[in-house]
N, C-alpha and C. Protein backbone atom coordinates (compact mmCIF):
# COMPACT_ATOMS: atom_id res chain seq x y z
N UNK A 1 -42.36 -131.16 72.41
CA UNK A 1 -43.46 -130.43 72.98
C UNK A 1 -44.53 -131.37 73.52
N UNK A 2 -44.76 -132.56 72.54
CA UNK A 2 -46.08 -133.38 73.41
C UNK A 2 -45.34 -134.10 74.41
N UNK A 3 -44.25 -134.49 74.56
CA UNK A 3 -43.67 -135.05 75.92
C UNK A 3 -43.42 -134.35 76.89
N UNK A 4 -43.36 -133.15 76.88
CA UNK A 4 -43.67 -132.24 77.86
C UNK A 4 -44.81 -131.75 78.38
N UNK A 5 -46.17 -132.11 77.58
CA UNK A 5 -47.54 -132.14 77.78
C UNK A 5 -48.06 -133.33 78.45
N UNK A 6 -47.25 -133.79 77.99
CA UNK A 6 -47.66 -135.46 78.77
C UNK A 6 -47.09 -135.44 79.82
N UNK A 7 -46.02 -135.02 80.42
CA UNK A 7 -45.06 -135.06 81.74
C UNK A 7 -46.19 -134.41 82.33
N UNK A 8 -46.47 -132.98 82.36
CA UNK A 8 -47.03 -132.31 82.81
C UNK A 8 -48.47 -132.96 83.29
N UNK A 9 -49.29 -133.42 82.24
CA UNK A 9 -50.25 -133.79 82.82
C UNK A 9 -50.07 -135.50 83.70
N UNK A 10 -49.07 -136.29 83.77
CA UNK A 10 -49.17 -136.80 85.04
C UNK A 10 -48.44 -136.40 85.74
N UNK A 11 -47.67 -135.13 85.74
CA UNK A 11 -47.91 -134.72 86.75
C UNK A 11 -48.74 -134.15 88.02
N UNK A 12 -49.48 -133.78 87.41
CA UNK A 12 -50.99 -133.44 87.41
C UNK A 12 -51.53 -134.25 88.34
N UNK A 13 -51.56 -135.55 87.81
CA UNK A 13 -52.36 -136.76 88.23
C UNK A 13 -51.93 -137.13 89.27
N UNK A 14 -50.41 -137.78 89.63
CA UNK A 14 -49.77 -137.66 90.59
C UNK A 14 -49.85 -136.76 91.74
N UNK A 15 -49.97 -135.34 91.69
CA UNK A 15 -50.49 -134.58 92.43
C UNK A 15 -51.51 -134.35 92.88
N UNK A 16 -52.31 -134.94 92.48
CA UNK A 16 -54.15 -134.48 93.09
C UNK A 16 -54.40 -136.18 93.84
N UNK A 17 -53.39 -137.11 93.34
CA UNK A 17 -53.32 -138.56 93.67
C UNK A 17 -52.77 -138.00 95.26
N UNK A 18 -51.56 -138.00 95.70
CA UNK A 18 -51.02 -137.45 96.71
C UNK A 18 -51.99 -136.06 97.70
N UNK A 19 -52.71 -135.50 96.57
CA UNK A 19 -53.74 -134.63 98.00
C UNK A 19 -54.60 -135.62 98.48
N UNK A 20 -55.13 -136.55 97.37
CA UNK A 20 -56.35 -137.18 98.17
C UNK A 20 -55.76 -138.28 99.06
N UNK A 21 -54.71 -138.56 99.18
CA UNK A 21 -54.17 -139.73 100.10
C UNK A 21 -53.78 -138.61 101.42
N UNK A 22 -53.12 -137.79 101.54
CA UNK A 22 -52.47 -136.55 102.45
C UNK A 22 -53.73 -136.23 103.05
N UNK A 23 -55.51 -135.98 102.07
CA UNK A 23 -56.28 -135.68 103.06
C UNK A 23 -56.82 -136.83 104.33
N UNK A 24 -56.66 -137.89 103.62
CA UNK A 24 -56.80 -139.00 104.57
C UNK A 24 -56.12 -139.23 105.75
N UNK A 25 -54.40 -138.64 105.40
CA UNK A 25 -54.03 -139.62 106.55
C UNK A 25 -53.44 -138.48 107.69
N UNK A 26 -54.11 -139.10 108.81
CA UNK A 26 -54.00 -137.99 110.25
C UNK A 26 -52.76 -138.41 110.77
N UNK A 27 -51.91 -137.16 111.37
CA UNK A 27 -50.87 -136.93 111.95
C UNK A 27 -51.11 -137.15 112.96
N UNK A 28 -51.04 -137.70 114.60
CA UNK A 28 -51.08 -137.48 115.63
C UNK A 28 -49.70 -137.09 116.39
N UNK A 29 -50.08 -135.90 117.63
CA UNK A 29 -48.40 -135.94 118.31
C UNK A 29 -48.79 -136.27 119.59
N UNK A 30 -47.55 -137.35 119.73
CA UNK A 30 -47.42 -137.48 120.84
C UNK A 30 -46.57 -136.73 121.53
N UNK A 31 -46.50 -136.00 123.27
CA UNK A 31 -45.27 -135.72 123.90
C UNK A 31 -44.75 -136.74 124.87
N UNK A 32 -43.60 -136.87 124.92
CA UNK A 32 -42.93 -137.80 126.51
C UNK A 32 -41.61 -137.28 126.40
N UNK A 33 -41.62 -137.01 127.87
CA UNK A 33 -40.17 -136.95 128.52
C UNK A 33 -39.50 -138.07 128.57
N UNK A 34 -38.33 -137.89 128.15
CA UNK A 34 -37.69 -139.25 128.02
C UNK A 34 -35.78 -139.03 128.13
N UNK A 35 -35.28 -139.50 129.24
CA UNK A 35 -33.71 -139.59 129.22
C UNK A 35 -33.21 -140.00 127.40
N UNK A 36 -33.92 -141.11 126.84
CA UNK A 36 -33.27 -141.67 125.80
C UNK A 36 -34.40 -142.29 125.20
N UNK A 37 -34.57 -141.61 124.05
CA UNK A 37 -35.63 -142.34 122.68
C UNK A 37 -35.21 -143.25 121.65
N UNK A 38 -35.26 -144.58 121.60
CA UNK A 38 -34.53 -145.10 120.23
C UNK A 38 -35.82 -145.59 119.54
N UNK A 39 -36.11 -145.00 118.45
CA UNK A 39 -37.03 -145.41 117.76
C UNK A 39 -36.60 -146.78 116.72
N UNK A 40 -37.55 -147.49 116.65
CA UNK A 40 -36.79 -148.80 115.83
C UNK A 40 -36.52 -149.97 116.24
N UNK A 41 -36.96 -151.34 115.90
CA UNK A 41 -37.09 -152.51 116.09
C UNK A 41 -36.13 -153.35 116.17
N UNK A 42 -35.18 -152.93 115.11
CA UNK A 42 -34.32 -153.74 114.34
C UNK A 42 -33.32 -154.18 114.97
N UNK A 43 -32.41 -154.59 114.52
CA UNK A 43 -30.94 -155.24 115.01
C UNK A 43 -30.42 -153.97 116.10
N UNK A 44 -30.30 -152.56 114.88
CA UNK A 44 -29.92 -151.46 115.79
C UNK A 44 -30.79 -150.70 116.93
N UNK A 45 -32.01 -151.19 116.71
CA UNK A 45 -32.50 -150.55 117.80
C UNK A 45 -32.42 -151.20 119.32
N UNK A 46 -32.35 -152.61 118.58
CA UNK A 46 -31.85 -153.13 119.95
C UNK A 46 -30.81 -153.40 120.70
N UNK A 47 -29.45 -153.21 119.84
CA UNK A 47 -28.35 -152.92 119.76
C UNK A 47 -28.39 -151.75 120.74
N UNK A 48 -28.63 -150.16 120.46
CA UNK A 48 -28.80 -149.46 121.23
C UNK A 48 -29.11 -148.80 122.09
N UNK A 49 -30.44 -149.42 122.37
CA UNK A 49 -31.08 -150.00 123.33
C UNK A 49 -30.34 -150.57 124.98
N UNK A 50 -29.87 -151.54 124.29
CA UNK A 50 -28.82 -152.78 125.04
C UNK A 50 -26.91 -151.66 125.17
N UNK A 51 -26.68 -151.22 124.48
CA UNK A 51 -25.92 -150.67 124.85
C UNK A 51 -26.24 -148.96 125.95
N UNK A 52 -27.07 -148.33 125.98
CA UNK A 52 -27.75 -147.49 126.57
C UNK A 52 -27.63 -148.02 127.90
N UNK A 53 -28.13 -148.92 128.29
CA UNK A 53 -28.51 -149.93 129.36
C UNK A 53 -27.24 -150.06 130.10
N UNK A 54 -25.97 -150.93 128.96
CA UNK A 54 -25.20 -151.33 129.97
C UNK A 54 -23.93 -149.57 130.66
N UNK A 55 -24.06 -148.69 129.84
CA UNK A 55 -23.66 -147.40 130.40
C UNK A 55 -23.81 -146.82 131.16
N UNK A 56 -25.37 -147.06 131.29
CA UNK A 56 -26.16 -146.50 133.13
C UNK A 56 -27.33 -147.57 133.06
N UNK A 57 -26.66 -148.69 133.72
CA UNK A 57 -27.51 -149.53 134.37
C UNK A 57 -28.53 -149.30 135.64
C-alpha cells in the first residue's frame, strides 16, 4: 500500500513537471508545397535526398 502511495505521488510530480515544461514550449506550423520532404540530416537523409535527385534529375 505505501508503494503505491509513493508511485502515485511521483506520479503526481512528474505530471505537473511535464505541464509546466508543455506550458512553455510553443508549437509553430509551418505550410510548404513540396514534390518531396526528407526531413533529417543524417547519413539517410542525405542518402535520400541524393537518391530523389538522381530519379528526376
Amino acid at each position: 500500500m505505501e508503494n503505491e502511495i509513493k508511485k502515485q505521488q511521483t506520479n503526481d510530480k512528474n505530471n505537473q513537471s511535464n505541464r509546466k515544461y508543455s506550458e512553455k514550449l510553443k508549437i509553430s506550423e509551418i505550410k510548404k508545397e513540396t514534390d518531396i520532404l526528407i526531413i533529417g540530416g543524417g547519413n539517410a537523409g542525405i542518402f535520400a535526398a541524393y537518391a530523389a535527385k538522381m530519379k528526376d534529375p
